[in-house]
N, C-alpha and C. Protein backbone atom coordinates (compact mmCIF):
# COMPACT_ATOMS: atom_id res chain seq x y z
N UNK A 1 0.84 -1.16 0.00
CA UNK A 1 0.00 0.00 0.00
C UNK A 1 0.89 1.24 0.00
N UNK A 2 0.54 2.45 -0.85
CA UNK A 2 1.44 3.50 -0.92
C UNK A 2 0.73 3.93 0.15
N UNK A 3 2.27 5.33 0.52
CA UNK A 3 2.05 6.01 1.33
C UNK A 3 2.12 7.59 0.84
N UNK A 4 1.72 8.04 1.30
CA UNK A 4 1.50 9.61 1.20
C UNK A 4 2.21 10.66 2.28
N UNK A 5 2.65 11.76 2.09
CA UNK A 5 3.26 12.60 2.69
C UNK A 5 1.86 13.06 3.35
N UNK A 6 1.12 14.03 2.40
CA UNK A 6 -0.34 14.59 3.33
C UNK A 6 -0.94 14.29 1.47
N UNK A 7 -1.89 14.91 1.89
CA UNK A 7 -3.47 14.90 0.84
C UNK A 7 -2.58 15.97 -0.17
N UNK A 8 -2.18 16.66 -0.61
CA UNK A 8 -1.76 17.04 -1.10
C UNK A 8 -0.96 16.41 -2.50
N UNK A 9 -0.13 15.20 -2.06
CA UNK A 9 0.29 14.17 -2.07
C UNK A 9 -0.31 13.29 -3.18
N UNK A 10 -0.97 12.82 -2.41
CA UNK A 10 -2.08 12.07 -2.51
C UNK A 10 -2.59 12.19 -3.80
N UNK A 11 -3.36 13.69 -3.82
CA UNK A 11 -4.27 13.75 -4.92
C UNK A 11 -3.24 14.36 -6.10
N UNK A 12 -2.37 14.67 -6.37
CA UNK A 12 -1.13 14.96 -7.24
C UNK A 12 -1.06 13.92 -8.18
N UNK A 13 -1.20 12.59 -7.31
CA UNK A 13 -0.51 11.11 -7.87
C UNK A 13 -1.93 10.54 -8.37
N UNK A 14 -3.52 10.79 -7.90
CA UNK A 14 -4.28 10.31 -7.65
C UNK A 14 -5.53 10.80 -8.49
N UNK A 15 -5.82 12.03 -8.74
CA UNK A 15 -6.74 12.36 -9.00
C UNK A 15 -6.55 14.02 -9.56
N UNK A 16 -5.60 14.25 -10.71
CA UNK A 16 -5.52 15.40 -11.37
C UNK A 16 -6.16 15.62 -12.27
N UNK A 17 -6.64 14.34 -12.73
CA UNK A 17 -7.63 14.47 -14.10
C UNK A 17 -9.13 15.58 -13.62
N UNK A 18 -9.29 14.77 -12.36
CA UNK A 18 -10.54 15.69 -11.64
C UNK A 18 -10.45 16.87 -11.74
N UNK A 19 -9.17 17.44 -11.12
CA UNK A 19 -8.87 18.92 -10.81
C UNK A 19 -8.72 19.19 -12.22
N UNK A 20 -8.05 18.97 -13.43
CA UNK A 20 -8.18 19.49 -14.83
C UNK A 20 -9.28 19.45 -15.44
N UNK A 21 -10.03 18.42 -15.38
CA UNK A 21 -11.56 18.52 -15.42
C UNK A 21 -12.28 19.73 -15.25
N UNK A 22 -12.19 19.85 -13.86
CA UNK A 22 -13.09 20.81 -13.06
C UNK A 22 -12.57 22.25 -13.28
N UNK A 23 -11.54 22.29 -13.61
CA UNK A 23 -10.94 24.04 -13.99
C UNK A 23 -11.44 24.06 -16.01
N UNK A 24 -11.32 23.08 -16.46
CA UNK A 24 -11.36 23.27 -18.00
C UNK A 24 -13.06 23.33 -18.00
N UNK A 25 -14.03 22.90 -17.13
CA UNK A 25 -15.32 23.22 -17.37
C UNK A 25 -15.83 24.26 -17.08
N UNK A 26 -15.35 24.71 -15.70
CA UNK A 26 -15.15 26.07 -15.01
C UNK A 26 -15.54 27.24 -16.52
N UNK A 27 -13.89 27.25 -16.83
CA UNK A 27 -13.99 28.32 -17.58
C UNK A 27 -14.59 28.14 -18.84
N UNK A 28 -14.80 27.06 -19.53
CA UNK A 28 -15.90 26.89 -20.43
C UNK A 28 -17.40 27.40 -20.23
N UNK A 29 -17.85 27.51 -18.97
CA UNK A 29 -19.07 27.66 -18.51
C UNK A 29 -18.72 29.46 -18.24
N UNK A 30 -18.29 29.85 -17.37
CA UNK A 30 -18.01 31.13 -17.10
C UNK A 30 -17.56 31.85 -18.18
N UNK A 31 -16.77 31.38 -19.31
CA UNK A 31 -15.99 32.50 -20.12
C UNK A 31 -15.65 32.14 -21.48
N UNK A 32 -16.86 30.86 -21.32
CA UNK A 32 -16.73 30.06 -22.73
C UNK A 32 -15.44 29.95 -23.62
N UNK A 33 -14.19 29.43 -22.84
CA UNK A 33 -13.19 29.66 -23.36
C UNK A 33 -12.38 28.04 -23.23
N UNK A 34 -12.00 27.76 -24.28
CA UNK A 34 -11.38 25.79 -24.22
C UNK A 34 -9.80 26.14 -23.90
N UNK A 35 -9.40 25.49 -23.10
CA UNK A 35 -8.17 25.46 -22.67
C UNK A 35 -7.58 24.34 -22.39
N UNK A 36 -5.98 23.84 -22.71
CA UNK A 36 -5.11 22.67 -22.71
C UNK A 36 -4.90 22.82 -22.04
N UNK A 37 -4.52 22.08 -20.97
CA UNK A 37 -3.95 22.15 -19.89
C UNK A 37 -2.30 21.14 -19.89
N UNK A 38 -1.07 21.57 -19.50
CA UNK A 38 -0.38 21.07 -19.42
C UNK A 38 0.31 20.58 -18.67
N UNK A 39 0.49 21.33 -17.26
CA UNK A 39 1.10 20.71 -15.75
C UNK A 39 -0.03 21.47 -14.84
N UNK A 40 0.18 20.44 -13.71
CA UNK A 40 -0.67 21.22 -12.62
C UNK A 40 -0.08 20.71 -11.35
N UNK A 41 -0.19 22.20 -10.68
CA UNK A 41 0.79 21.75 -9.47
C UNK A 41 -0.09 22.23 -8.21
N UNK A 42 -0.10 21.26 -6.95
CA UNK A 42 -0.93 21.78 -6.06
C UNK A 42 -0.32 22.62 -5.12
N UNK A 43 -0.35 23.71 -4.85
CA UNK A 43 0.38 24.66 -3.96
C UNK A 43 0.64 24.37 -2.52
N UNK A 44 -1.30 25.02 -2.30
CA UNK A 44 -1.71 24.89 -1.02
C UNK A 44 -3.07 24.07 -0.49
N UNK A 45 -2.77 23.90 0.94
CA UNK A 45 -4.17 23.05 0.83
C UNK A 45 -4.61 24.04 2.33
N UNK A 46 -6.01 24.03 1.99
CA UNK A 46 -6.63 24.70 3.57
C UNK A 46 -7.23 23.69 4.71
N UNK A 47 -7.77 23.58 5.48
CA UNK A 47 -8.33 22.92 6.50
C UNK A 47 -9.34 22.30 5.54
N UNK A 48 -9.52 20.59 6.32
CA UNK A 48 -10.27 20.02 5.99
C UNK A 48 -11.61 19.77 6.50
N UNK A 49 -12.91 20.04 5.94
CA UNK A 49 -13.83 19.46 7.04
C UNK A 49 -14.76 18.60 7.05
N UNK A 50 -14.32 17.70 7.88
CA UNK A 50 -15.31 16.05 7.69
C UNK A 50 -17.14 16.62 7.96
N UNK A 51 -17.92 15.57 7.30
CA UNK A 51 -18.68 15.37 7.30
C UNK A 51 -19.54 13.98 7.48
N UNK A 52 -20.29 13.62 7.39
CA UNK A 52 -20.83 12.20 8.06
C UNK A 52 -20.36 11.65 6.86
N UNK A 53 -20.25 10.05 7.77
CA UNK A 53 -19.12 8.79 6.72
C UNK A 53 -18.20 9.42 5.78
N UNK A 54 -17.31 10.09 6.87
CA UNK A 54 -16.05 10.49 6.23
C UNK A 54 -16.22 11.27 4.27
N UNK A 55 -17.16 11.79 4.05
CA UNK A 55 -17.08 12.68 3.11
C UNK A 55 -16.68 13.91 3.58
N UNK A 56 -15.77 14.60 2.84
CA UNK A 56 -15.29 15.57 3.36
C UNK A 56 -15.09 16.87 2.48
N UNK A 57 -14.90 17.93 2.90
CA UNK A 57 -14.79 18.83 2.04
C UNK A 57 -13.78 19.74 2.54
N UNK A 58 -12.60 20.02 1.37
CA UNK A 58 -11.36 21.24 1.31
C UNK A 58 -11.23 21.97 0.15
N UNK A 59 -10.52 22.78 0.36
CA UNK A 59 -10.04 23.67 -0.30
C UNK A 59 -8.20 23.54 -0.95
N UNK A 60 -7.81 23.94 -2.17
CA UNK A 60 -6.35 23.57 -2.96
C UNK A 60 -6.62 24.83 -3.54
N UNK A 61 -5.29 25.16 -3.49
CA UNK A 61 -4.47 26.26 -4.39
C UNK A 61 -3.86 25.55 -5.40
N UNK A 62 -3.76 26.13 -6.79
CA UNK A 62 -2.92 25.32 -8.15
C UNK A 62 -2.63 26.65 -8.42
N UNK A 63 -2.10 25.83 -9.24
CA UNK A 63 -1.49 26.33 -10.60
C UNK A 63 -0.96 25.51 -11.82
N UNK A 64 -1.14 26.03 -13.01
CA UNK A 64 -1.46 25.05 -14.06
C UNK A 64 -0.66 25.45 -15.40
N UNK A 65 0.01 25.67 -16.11
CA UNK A 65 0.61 25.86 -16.97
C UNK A 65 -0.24 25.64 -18.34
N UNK A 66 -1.31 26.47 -19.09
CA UNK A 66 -2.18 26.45 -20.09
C UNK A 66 -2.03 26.89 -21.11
N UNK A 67 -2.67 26.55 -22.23
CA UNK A 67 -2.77 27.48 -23.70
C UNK A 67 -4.32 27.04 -24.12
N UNK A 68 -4.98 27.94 -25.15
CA UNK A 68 -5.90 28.23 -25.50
C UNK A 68 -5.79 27.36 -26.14
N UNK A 69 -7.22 26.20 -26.52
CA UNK A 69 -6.89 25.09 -27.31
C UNK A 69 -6.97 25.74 -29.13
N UNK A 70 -7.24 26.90 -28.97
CA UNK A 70 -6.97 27.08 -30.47
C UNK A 70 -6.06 27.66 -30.89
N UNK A 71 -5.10 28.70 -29.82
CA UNK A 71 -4.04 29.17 -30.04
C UNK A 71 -3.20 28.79 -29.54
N UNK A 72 -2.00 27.78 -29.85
CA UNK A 72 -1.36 27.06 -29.48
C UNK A 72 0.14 28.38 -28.36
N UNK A 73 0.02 29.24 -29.14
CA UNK A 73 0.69 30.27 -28.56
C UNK A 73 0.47 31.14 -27.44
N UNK A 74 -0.86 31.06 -27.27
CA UNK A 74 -0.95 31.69 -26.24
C UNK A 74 -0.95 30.98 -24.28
N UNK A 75 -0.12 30.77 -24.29
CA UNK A 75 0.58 30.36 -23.54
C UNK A 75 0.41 30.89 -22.33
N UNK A 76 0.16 30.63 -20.83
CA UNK A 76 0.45 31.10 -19.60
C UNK A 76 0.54 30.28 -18.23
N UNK A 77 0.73 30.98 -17.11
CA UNK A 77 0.60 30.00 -15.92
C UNK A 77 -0.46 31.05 -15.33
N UNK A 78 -1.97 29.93 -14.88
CA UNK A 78 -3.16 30.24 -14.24
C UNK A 78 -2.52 30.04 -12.74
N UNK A 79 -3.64 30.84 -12.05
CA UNK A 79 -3.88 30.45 -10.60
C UNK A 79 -5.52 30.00 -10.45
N UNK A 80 -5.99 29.23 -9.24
CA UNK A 80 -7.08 28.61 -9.18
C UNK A 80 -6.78 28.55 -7.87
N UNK A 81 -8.37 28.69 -7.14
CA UNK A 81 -9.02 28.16 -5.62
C UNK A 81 -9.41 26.72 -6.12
N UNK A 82 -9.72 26.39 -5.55
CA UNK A 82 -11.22 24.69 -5.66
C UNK A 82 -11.18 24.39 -4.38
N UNK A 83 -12.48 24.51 -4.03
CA UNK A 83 -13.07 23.66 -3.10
C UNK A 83 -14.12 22.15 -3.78
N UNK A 84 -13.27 21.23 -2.94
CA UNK A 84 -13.74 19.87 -3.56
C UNK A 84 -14.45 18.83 -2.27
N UNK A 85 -15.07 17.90 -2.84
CA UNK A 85 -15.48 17.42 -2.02
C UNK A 85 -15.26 15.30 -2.30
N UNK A 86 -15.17 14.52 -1.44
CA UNK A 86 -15.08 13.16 -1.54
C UNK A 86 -15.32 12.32 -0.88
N UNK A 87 -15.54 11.32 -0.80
CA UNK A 87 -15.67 10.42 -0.14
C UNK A 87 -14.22 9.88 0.66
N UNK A 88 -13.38 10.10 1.74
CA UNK A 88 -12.08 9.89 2.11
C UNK A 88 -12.41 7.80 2.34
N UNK A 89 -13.47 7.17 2.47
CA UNK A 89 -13.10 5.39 2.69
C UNK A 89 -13.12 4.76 1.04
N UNK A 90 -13.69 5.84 0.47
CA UNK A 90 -13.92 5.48 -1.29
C UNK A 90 -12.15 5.88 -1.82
N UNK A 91 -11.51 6.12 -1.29
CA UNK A 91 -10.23 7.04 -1.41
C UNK A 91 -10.39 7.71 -2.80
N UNK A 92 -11.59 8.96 -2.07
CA UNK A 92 -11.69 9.64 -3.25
C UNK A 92 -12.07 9.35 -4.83
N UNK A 93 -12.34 8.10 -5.22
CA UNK A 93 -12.99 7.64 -6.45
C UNK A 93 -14.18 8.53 -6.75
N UNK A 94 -14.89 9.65 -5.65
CA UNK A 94 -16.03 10.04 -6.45
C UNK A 94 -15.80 11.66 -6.11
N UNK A 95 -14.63 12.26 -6.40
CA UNK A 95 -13.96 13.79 -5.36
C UNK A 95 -14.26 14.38 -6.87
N UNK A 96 -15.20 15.47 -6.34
CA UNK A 96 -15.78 16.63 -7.15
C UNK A 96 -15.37 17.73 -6.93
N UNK A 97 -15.16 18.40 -8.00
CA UNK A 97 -15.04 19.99 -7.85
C UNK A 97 -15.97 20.67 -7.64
N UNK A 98 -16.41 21.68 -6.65
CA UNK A 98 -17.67 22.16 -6.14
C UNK A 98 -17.42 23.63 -7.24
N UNK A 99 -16.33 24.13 -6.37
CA UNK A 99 -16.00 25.87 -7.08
C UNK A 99 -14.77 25.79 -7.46
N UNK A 100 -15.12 26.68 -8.42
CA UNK A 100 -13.06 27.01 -9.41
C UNK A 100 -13.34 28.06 -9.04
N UNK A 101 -12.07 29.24 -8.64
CA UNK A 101 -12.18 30.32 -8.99
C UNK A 101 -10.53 30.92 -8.68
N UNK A 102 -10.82 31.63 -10.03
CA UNK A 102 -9.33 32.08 -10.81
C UNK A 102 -8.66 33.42 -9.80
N UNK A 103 -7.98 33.31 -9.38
CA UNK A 103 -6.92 34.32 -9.01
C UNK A 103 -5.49 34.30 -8.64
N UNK A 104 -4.94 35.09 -8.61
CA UNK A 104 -3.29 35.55 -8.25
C UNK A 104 -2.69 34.69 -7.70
N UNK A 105 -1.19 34.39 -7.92
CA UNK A 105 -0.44 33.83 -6.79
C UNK A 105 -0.56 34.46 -5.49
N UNK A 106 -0.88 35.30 -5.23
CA UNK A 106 -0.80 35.91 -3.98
C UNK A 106 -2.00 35.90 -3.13
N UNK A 107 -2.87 35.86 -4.06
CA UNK A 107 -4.17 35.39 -3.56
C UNK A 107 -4.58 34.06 -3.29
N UNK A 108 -3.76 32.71 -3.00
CA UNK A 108 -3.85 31.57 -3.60
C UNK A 108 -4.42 31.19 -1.45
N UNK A 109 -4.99 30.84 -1.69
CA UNK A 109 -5.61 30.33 -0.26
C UNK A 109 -4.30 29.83 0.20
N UNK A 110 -4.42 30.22 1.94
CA UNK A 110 -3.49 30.03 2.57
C UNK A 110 -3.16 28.65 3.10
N UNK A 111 -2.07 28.05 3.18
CA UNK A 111 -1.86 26.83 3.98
C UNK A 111 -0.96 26.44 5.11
N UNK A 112 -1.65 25.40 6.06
CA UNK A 112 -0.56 25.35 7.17
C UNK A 112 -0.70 23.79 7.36
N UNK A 113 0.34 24.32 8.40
CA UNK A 113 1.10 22.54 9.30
C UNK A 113 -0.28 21.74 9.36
N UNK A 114 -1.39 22.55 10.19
CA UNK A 114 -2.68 21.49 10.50
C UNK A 114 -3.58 21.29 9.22
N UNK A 115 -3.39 22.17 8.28
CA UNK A 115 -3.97 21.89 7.34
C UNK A 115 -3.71 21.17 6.21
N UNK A 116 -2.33 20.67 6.31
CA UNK A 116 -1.43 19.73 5.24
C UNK A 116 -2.42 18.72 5.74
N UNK A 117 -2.41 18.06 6.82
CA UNK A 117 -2.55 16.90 7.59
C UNK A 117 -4.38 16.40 8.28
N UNK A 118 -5.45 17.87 8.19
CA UNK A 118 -6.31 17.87 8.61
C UNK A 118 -6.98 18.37 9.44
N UNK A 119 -6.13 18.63 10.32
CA UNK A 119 -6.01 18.91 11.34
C UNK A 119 -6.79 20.31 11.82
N UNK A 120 -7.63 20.72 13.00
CA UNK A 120 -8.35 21.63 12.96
C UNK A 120 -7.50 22.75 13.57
N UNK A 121 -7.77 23.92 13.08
CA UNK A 121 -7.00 25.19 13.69
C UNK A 121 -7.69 25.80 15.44
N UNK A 122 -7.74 25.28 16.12
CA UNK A 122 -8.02 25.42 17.39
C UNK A 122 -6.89 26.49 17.80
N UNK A 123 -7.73 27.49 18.31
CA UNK A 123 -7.12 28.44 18.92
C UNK A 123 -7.53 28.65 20.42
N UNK A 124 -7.08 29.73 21.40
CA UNK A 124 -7.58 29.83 22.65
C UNK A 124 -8.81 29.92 22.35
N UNK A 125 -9.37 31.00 21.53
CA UNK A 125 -10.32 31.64 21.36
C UNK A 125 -11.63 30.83 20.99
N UNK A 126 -11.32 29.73 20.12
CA UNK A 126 -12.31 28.69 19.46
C UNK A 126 -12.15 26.95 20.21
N UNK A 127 -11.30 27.41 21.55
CA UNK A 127 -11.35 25.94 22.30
C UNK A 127 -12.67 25.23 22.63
N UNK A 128 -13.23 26.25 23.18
CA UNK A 128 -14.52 25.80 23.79
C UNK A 128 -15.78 25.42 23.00
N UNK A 129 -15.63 26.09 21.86
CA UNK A 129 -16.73 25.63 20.90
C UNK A 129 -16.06 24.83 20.33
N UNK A 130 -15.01 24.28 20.15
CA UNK A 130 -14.62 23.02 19.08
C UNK A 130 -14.78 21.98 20.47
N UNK A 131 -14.53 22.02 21.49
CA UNK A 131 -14.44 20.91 22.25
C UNK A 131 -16.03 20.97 22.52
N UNK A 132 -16.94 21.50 22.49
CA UNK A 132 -18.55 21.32 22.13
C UNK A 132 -18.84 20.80 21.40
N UNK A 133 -18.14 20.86 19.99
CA UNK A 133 -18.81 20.43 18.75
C UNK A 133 -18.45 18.59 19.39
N UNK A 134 -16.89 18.66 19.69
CA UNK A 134 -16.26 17.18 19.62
C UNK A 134 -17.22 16.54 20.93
N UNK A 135 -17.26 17.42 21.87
CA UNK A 135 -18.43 15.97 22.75
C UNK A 135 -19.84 15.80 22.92
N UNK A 136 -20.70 16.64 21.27
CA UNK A 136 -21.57 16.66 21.05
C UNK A 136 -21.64 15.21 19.81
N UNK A 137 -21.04 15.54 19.42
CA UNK A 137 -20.73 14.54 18.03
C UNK A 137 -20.61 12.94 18.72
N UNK A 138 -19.52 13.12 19.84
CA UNK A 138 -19.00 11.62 20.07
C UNK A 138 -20.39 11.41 21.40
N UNK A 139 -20.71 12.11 22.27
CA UNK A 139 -21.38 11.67 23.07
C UNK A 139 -23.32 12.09 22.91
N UNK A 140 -23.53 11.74 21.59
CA UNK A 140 -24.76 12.20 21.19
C UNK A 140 -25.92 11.04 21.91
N UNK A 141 -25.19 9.94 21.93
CA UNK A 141 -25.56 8.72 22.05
C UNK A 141 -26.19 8.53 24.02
N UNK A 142 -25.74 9.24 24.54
CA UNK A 142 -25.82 8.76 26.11
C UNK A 142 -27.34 9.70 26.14
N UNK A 143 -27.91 9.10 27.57
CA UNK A 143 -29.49 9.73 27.24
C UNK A 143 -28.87 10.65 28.10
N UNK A 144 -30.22 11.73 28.47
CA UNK A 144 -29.72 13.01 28.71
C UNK A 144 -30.50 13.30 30.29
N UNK A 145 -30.03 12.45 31.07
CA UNK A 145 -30.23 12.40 32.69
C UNK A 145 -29.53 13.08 33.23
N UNK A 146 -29.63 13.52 34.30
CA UNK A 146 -28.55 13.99 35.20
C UNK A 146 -27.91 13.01 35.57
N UNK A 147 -28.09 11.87 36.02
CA UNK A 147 -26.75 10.96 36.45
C UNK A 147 -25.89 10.56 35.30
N UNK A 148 -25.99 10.30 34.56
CA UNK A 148 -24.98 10.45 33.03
C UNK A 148 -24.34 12.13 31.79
N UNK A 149 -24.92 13.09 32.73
CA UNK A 149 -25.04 14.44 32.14
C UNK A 149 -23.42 14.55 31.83
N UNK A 150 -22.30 14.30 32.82
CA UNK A 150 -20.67 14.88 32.91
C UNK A 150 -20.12 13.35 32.50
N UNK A 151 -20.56 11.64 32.32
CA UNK A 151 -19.99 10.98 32.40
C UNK A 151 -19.14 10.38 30.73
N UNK A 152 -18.21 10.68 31.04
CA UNK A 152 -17.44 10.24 29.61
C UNK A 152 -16.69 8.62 29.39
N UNK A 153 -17.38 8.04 28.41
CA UNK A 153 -16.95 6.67 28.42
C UNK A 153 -16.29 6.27 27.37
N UNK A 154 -14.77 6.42 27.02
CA UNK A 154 -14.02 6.29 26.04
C UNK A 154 -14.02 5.31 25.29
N UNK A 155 -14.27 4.08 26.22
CA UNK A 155 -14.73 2.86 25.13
C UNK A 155 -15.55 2.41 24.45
N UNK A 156 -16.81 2.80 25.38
CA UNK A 156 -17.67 2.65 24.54
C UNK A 156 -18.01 3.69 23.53
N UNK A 157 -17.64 5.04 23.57
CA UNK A 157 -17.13 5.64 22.00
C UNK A 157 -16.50 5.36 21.61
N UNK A 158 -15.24 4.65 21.27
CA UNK A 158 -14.36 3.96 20.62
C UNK A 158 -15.17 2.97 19.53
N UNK A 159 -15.57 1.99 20.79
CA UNK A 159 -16.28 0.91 19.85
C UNK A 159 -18.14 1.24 19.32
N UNK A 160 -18.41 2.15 19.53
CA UNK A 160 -19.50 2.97 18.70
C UNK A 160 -19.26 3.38 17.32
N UNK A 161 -17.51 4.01 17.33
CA UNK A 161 -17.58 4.36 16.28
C UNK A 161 -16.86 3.29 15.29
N UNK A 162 -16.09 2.51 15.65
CA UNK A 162 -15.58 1.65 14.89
C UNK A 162 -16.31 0.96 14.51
N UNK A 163 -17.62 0.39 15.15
CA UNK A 163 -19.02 -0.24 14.41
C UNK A 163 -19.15 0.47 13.16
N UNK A 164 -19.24 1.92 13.62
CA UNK A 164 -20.34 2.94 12.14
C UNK A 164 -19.16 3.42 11.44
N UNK A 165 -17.75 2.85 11.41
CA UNK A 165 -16.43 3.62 10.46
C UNK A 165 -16.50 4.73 10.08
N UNK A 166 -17.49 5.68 11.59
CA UNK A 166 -17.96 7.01 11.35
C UNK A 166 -16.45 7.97 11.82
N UNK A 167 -15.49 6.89 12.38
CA UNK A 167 -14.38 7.92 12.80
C UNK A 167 -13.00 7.12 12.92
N UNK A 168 -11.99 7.47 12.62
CA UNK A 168 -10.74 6.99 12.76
C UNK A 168 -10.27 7.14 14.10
N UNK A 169 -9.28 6.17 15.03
CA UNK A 169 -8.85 6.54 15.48
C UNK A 169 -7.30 5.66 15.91
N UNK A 170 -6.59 6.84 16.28
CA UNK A 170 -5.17 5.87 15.97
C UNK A 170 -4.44 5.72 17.23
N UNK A 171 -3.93 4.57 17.16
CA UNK A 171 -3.25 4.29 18.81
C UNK A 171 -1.79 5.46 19.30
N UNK A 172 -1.56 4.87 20.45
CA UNK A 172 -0.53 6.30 20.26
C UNK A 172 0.07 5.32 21.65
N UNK A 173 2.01 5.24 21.84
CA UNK A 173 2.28 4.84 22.55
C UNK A 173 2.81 5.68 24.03
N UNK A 174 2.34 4.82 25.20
CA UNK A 174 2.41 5.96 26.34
C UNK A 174 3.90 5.24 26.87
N UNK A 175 4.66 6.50 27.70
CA UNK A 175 5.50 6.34 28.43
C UNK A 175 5.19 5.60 29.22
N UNK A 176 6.43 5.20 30.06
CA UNK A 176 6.12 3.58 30.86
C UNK A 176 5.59 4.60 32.33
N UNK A 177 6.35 5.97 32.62
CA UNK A 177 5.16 5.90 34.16
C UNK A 177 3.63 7.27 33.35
N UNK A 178 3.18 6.75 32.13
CA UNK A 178 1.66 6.88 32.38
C UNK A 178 0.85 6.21 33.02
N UNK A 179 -0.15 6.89 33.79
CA UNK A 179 -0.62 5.57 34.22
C UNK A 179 -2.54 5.52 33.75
């Protein structure tokens, strides 16, 4: 099984036809204009955000090296947003382009460390509502008594979700005095 650096990666090796697809219809539709496409390179990637059974939806920065399919000369390097969307257990076999939209290198959506990887941008500021969202999501399931209102049961969310392959989760090794 290959491995991948991040999603970035991934869809480079995996699924460019999509992303050339989805920019060559783009501007056919918007500006009625046919374009070759010749390299495409993924820049940046923004935060990812899951949705139920792991369909998910992000955002990529490109850039693409094009010519007008009738003027072989006219020649340039595009910039492009896309926000796409896929199925991540389908590994992406059905990842659509939602929006193209053309602008600047400088304008190219921003990317970081958590967002190579997935990872959510939690700040001081957004702790408390992301750790709401996360023990609304995982503990939807417990009834809503007061004697179970604060009680958190890791295993049996564990094995809740590994039933519904509604969530990944990965082991992690502890130092010998964790206890």
């Amino acid at each position: 099984m290959a491995c991948y650096q991040d999603l970035k990666d991934y869809l480079k090796l995996n699924n460019l036809d999509v992303i050339s697809h989805g920019i060559k219809d783009h501007l056919k539709s918007s500006c009625d204009v046919e374009i070759e496409i010749e390299d495409i390179k993924i820049l940046t990637q923004s935060s990812i955000d899951f949705m139920l059974f792991d369909i998910v939806t992000f955002s990529i920065g490109v850039s693409c090296e094009a010519f007008y399919a009738d003027k072989k000369n006219s020649f340039g390097i595009y910039y492009f947003n896309l926000l796409l969307t896929g199925d991540m257990s389908e590994h992406f076999s059905n990842l659509r382009v939602l929006v193209v939209e053309k602008c600047t290198q400088e304008t190219l959506i921003s990317g970081t460390e958590e967002s190579m990887f997935g990872l959510p941008n939690i700040t001081d500021d957004t702790l408390e509502e992301e750790a709401d969202k996360i023990h609304s999501l995982l503990y939807a399931f417990v009834k809503k008594d007061e004697e179970h209102k604060y009680r958190f049961e890791p295993v049996k969310i564990k094995e809740k979700y590994k039933r519904s392959d509604n969530m990944h989760m990965w082991p992690s090794d502890l130092d010998q005095d964790a206890k």
